[in-house]
Structures are given as C-alpha cells and as structure tokens.
C-alpha atoms as a PDB file:
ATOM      1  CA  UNK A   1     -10.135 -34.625  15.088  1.00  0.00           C
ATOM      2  CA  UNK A   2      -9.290 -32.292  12.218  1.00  0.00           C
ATOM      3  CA  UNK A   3      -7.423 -33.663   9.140  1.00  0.00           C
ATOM      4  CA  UNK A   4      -4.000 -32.652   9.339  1.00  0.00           C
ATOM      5  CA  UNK A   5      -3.117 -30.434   6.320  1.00  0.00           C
ATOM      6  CA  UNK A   6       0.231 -32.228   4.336  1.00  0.00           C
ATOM      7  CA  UNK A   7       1.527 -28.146   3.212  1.00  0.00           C
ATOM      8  CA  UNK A   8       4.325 -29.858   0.689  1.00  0.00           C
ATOM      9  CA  UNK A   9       1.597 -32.106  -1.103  1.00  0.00           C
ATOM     10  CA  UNK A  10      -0.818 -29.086  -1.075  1.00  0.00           C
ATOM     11  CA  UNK A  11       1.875 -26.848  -2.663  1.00  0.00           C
ATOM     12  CA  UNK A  12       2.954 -29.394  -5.397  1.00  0.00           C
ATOM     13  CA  UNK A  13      -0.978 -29.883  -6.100  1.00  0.00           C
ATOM     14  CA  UNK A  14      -0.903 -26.233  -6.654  1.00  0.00           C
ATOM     15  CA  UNK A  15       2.260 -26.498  -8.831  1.00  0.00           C
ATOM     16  CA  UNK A  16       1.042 -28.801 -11.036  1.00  0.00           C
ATOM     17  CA  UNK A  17      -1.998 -26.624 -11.631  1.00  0.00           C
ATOM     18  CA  UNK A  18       0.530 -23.646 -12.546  1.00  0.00           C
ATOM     19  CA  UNK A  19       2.496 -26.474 -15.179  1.00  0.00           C
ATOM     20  CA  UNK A  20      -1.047 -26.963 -16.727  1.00  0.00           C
ATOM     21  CA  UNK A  21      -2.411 -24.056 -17.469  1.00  0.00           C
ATOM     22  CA  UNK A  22       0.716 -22.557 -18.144  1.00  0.00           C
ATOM     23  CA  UNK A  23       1.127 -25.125 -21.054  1.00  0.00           C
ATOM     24  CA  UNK A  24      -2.133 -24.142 -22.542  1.00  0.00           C
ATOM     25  CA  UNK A  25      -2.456 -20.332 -21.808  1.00  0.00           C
ATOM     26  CA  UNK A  26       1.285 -19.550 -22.119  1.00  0.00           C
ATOM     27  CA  UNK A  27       3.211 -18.536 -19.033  1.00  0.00           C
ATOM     28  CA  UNK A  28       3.017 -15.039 -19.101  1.00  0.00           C
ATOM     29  CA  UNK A  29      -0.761 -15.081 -19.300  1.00  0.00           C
ATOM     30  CA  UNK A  30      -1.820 -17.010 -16.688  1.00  0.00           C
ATOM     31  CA  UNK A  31      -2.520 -15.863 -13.478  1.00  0.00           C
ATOM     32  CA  UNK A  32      -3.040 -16.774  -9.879  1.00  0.00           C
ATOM     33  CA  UNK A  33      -7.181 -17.022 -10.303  1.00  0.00           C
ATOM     34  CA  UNK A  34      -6.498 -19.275 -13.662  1.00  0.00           C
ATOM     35  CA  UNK A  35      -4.017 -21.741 -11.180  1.00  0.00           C
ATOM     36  CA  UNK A  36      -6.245 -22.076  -8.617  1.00  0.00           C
ATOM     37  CA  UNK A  37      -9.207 -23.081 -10.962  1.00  0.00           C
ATOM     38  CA  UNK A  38      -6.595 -25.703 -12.340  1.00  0.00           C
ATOM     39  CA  UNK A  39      -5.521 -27.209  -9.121  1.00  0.00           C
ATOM     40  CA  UNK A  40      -8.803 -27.029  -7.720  1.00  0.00           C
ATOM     41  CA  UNK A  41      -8.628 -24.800  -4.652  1.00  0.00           C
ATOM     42  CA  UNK A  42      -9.626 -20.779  -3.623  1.00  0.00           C
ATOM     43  CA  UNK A  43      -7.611 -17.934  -5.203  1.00  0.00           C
ATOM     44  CA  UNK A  44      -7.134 -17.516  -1.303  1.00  0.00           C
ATOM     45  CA  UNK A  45      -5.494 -20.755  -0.685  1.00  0.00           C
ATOM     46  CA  UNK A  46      -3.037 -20.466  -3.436  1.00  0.00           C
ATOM     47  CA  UNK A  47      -2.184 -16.603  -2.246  1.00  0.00           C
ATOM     48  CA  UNK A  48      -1.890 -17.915   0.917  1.00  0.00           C
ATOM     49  CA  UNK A  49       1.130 -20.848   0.109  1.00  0.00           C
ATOM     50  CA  UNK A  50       2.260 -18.362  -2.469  1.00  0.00           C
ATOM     51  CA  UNK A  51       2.323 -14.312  -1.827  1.00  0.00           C
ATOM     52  CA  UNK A  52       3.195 -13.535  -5.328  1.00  0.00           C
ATOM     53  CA  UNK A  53       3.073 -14.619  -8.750  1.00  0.00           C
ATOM     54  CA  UNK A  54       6.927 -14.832  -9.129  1.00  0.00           C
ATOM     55  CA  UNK A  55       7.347 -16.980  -5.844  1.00  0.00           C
ATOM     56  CA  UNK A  56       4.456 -19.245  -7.812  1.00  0.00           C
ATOM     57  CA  UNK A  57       6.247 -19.130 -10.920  1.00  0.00           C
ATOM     58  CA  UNK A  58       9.627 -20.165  -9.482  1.00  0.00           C
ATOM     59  CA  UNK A  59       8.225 -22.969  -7.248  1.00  0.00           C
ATOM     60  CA  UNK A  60       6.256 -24.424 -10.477  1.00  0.00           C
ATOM     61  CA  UNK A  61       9.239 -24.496 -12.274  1.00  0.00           C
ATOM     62  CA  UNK A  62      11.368 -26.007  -9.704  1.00  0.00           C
ATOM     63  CA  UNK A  63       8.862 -28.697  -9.400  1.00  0.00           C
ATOM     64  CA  UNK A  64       9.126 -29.197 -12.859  1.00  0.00           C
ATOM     65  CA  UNK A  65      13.401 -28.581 -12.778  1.00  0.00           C
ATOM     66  CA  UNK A  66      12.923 -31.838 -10.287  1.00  0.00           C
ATOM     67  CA  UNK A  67      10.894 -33.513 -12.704  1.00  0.00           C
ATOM     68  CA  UNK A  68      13.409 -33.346 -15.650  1.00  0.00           C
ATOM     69  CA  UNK A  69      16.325 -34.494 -12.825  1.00  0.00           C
ATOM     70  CA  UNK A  70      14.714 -37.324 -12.416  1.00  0.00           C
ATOM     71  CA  UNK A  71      13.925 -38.047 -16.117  1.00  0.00           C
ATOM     72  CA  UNK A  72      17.733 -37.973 -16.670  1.00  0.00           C
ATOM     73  CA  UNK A  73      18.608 -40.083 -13.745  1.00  0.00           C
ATOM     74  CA  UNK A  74      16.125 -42.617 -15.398  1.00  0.00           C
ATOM     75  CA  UNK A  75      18.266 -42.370 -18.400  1.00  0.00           C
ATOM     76  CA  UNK A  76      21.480 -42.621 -17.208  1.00  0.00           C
ATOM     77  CA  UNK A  77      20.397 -45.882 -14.827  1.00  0.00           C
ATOM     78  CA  UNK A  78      19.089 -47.263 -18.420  1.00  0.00           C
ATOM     79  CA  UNK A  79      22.324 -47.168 -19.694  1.00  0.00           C
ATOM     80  CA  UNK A  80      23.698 -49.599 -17.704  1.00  0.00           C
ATOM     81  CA  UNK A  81      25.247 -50.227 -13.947  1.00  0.00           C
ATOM     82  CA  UNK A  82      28.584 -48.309 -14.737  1.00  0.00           C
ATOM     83  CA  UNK A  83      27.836 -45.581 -17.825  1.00  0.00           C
ATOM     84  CA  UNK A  84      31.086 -44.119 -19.037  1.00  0.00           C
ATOM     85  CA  UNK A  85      30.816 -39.885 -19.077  1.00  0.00           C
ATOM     86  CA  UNK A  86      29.644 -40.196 -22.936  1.00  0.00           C
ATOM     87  CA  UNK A  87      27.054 -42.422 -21.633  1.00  0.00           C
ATOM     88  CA  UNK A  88      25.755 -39.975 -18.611  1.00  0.00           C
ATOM     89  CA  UNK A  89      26.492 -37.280 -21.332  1.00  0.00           C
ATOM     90  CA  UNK A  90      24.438 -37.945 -23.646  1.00  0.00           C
ATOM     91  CA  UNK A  91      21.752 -39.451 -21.318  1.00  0.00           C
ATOM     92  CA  UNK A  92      21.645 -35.542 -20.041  1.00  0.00           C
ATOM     93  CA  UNK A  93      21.303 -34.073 -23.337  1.00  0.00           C
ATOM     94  CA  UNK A  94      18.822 -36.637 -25.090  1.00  0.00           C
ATOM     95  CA  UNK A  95      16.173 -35.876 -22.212  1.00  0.00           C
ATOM     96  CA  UNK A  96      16.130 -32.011 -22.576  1.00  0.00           C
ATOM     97  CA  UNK A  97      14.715 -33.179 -26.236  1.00  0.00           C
ATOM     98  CA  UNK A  98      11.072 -32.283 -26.021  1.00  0.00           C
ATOM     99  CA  UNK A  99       9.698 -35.615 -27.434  1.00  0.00           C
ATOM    100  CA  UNK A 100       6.705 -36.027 -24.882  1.00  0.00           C
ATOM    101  CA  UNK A 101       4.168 -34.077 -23.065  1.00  0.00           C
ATOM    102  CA  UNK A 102       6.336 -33.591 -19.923  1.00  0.00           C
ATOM    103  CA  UNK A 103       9.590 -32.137 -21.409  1.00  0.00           C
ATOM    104  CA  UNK A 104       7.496 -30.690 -24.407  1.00  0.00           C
ATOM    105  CA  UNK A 105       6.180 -28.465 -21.272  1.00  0.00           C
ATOM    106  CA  UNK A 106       9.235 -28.220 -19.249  1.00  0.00           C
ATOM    107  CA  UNK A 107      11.125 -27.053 -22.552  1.00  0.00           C
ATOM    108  CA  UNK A 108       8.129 -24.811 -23.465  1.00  0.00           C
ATOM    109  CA  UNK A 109       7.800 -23.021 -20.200  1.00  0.00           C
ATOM    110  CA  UNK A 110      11.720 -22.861 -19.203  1.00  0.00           C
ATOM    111  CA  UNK A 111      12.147 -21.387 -22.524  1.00  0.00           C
ATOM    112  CA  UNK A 112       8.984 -18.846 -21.519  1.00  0.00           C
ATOM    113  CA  UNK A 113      10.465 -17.902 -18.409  1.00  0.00           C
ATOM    114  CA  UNK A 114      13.909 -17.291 -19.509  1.00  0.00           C
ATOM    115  CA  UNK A 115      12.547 -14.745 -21.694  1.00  0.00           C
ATOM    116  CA  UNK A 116       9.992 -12.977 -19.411  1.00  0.00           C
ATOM    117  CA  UNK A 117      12.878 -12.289 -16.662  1.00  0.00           C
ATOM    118  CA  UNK A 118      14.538  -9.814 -19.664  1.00  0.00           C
ATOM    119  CA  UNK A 119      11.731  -7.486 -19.454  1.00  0.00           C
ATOM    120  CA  UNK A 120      10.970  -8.229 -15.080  1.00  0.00           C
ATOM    121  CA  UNK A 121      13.173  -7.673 -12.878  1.00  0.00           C
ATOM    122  CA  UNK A 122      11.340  -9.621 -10.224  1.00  0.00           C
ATOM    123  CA  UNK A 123      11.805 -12.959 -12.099  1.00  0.00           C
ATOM    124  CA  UNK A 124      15.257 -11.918 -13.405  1.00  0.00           C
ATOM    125  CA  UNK A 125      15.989 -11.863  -9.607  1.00  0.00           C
ATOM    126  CA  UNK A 126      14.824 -15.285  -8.618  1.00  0.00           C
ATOM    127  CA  UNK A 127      17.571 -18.264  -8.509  1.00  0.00           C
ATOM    128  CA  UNK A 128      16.020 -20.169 -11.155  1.00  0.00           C
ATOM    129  CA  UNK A 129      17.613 -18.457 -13.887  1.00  0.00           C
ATOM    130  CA  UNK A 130      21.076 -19.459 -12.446  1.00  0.00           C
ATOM    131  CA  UNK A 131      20.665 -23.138 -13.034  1.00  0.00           C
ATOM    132  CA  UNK A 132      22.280 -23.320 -16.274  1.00  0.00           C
ATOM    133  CA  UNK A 133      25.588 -22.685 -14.642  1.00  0.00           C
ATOM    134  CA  UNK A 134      24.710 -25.961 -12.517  1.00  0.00           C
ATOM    135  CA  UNK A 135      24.406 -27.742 -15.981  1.00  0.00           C
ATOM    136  CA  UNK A 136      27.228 -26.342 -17.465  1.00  0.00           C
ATOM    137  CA  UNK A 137      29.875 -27.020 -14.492  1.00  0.00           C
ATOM    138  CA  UNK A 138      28.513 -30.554 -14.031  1.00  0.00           C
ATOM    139  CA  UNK A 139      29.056 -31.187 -18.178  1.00  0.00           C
ATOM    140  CA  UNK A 140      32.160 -29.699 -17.920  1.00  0.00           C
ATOM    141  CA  UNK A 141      33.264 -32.552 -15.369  1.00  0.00           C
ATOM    142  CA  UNK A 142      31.869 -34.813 -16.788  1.00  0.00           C
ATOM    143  CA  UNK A 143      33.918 -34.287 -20.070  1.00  0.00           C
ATOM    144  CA  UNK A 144      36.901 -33.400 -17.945  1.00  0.00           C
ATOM    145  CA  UNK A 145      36.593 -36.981 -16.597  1.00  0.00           C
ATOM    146  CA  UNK A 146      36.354 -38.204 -20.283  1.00  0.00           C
ATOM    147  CA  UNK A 147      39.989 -36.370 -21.208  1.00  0.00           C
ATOM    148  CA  UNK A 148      41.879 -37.799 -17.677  1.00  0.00           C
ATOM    149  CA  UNK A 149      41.087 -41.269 -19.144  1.00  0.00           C
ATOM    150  CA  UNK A 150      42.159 -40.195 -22.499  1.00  0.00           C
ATOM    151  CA  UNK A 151      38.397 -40.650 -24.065  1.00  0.00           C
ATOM    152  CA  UNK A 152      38.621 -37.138 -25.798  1.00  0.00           C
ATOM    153  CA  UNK A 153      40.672 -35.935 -28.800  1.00  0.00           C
ATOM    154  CA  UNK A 154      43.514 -34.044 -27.999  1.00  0.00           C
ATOM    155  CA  UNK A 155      43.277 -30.196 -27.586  1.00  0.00           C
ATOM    156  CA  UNK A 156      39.583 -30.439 -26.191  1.00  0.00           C
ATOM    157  CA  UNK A 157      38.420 -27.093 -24.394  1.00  0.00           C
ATOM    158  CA  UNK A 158      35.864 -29.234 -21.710  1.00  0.00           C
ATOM    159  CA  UNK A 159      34.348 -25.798 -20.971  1.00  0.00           C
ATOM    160  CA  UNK A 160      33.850 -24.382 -24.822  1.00  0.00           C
ATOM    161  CA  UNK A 161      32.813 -27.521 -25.240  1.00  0.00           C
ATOM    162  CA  UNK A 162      30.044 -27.680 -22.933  1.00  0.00           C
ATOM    163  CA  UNK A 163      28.866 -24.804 -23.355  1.00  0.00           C
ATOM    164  CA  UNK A 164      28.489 -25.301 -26.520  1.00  0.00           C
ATOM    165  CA  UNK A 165      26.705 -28.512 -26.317  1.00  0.00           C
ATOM    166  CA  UNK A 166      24.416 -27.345 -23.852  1.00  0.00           C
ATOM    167  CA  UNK A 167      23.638 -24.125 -26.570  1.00  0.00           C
ATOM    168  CA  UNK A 168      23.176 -26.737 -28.872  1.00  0.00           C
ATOM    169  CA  UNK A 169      20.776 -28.817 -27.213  1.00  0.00           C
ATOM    170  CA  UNK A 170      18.638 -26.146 -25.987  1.00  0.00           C
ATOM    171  CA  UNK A 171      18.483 -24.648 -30.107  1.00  0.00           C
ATOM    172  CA  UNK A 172      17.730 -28.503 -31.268  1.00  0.00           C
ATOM    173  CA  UNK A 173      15.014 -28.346 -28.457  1.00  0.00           C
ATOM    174  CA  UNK A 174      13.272 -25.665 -29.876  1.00  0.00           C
ATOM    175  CA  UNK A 175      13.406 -27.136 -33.433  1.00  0.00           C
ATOM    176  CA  UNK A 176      11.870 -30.063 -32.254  1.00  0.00           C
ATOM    177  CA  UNK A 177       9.687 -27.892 -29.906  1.00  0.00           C
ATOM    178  CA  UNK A 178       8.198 -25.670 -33.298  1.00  0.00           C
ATOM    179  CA  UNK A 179       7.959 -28.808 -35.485  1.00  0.00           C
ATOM    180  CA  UNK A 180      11.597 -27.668 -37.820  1.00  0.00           C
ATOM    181  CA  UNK A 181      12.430 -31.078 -37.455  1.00  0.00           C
ATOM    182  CA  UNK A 182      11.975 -34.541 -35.436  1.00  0.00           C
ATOM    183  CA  UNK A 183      13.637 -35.743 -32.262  1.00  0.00           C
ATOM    184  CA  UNK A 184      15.680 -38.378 -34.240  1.00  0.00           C
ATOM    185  CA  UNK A 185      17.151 -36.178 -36.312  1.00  0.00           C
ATOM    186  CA  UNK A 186      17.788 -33.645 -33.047  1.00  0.00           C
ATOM    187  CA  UNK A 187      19.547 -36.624 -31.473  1.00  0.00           C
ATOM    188  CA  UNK A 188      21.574 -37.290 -34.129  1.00  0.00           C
ATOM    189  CA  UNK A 189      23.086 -33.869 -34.623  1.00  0.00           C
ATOM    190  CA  UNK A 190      24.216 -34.290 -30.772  1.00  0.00           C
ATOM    191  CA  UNK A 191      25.862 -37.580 -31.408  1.00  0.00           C
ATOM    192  CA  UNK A 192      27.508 -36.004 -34.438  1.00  0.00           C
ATOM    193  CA  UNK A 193      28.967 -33.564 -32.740  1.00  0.00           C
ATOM    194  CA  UNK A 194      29.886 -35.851 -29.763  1.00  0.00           C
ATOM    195  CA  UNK A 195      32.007 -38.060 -32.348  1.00  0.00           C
ATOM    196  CA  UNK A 196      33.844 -34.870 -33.331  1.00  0.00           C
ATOM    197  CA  UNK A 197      34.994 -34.921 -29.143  1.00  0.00           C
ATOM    198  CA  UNK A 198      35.322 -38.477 -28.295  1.00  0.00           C
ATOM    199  CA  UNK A 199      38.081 -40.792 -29.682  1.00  0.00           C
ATOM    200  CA  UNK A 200      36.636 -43.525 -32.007  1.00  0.00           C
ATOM    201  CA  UNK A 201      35.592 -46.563 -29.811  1.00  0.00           C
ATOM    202  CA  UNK A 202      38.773 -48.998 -29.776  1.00  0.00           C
ATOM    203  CA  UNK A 203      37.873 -52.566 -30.064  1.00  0.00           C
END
C-alpha cells in the first residue's frame, strides 16, 4: 500500500528550507532551485505545493509569523498565571528582539520582505504585509485595558502610543540585528519608555 503523503508536513519541510537559505543567501536572492536543495526535494515538488515564488515567500514567512506567536505566548505564560497588560506588553515587545538564531532570522527576513514589496507589486499584494495592523490594534487594547484600570498616566494616546512602541521596537531590532548595540540595552530603552506610560508601581 502506498505511503500516504502528509501535504501540510511536506509544505512546512519546504518552508523551513525557504527560512534557511534565505538567512544565508538573503531573501531576495534565493530562489525556488536553491529551496528545494535546502529542504531536500525536486525543484518539481516544491513548484508543485508552490506555483510561484511569492506564494513560497508568503507561506515561509507565515510559518515563521507562527513561530514568533508562539515565542511570545511562551513569554507571556512565563510571566506568571494572570500577567497584567504591562506584563503581556512587554512580553510582546522583548521577543521581536533578535537575540537568537530564530528571531535573528525572523527579524532579518521580515525586515527583507518588507522592503522587497516597495519595488514588487506581487509581494506588495500578498496579506503578509498587513500584519502590523494586527500588532498594532491588539497593543492598542492591550494599553487601553491598562488606562480603564487606571495603570496609565493621564492623557495617554493608547494608539500614538502603540504605534510608537511598535516603531520603536522594530528600530531597536535592527540595532541589535547590525551589532549598534546589545539586546540588554534594547530592552531597556523599551522599559524606559514604558515607565514614561505606566503609573509608578504602588506598594
């Protein structure tokens, strides 16, 4: 009886061979031939899961969207069984910081594909480049939870605010990303500026 083919496993295996050799070649040089020799199946295999290197792109960086989700869920359960919204908050900003291999790549090739889809209209099409508005709405509630208990100093903006703590972040990333200056010192620029927002701590 023929081995029955998992198609979701087999285009994740093909995923991670885009993340790869993306990280070392730089996303806009490789290709379809240079993923398939990374994930270890035919050029035919990968053009037949994927019928175009911008439906490839946009899956491999969805796979590795879903990756970073999960890397701030982990971060946000290791703050404790209840985090307040600073808690969560900073949980999400802390892990965009690209301090290991995995968000050293997602950073690096996010980063890459936000600036390819100014010049292609193909990629500037795709969906993907719309998920900063799912960041930015969910920060905004989350600091808009923070002012209805009375956490924030009065006359916050919640939106300016997060968008200008998601800016931030994604600037500090790319410090850290080019070597300008450590994670530690990234992380405490964020929790500066999250002091300026939140009331002091009452004891």
């Amino acid at each position: 009886m023929p081995k029955r083919v998992d198609h979701a496993e087999r285009r994740t295996e093909i995923a991670q061979g885009l993340v790869r050799a993306a990280g070392r070649q730089g996303l806009h040089a490789v290709g379809m031939r240079d993923v398939a020799a990374e994930a270890g199946v035919s050029l035919r295999l990968v053009q037949y899961y994927f019928e175009s290197k911008e439906k490839l792109l946009l899956f491999g960086l969805r796979h590795l969207a879903d990756r970073f989700g999960e890397r701030v869920t982990a971060q946000v359960h290791a703050a404790g069984d209840n985090p307040g919204p600073r808690a969560v908050i900073e949980a999400l900003l802390t892990a965009a910081l690209p301090v290991d291999e995995e968000s050293r790549l997602f950073h690096h090739l996010y980063t890459s594909y936000a600036v390819l889809s100014v010049t292609d209209e193909a990629l500037a099409a795709q969906p993907f480049i719309k998920d900063p508005d799912t960041a930015e709405i969910t920060l905004t509630g989350l600091l808009q939870q923070a002012a209805d208990a009375g956490l924030l100093r009065a006359g916050t903006d919640t939106h300016a605010e997060a968008v200008g703590l998601l800016a931030m972040s994604a600037g500090l990333g790319t410090s850290v990303l080019v070597g300008q200056r450590d994670a530690e010192s990234a992380t405490a620029v964020l929790h500066y500026h999250l002091d300026r927002i939140f009331r002091p701590a009452t004891t």
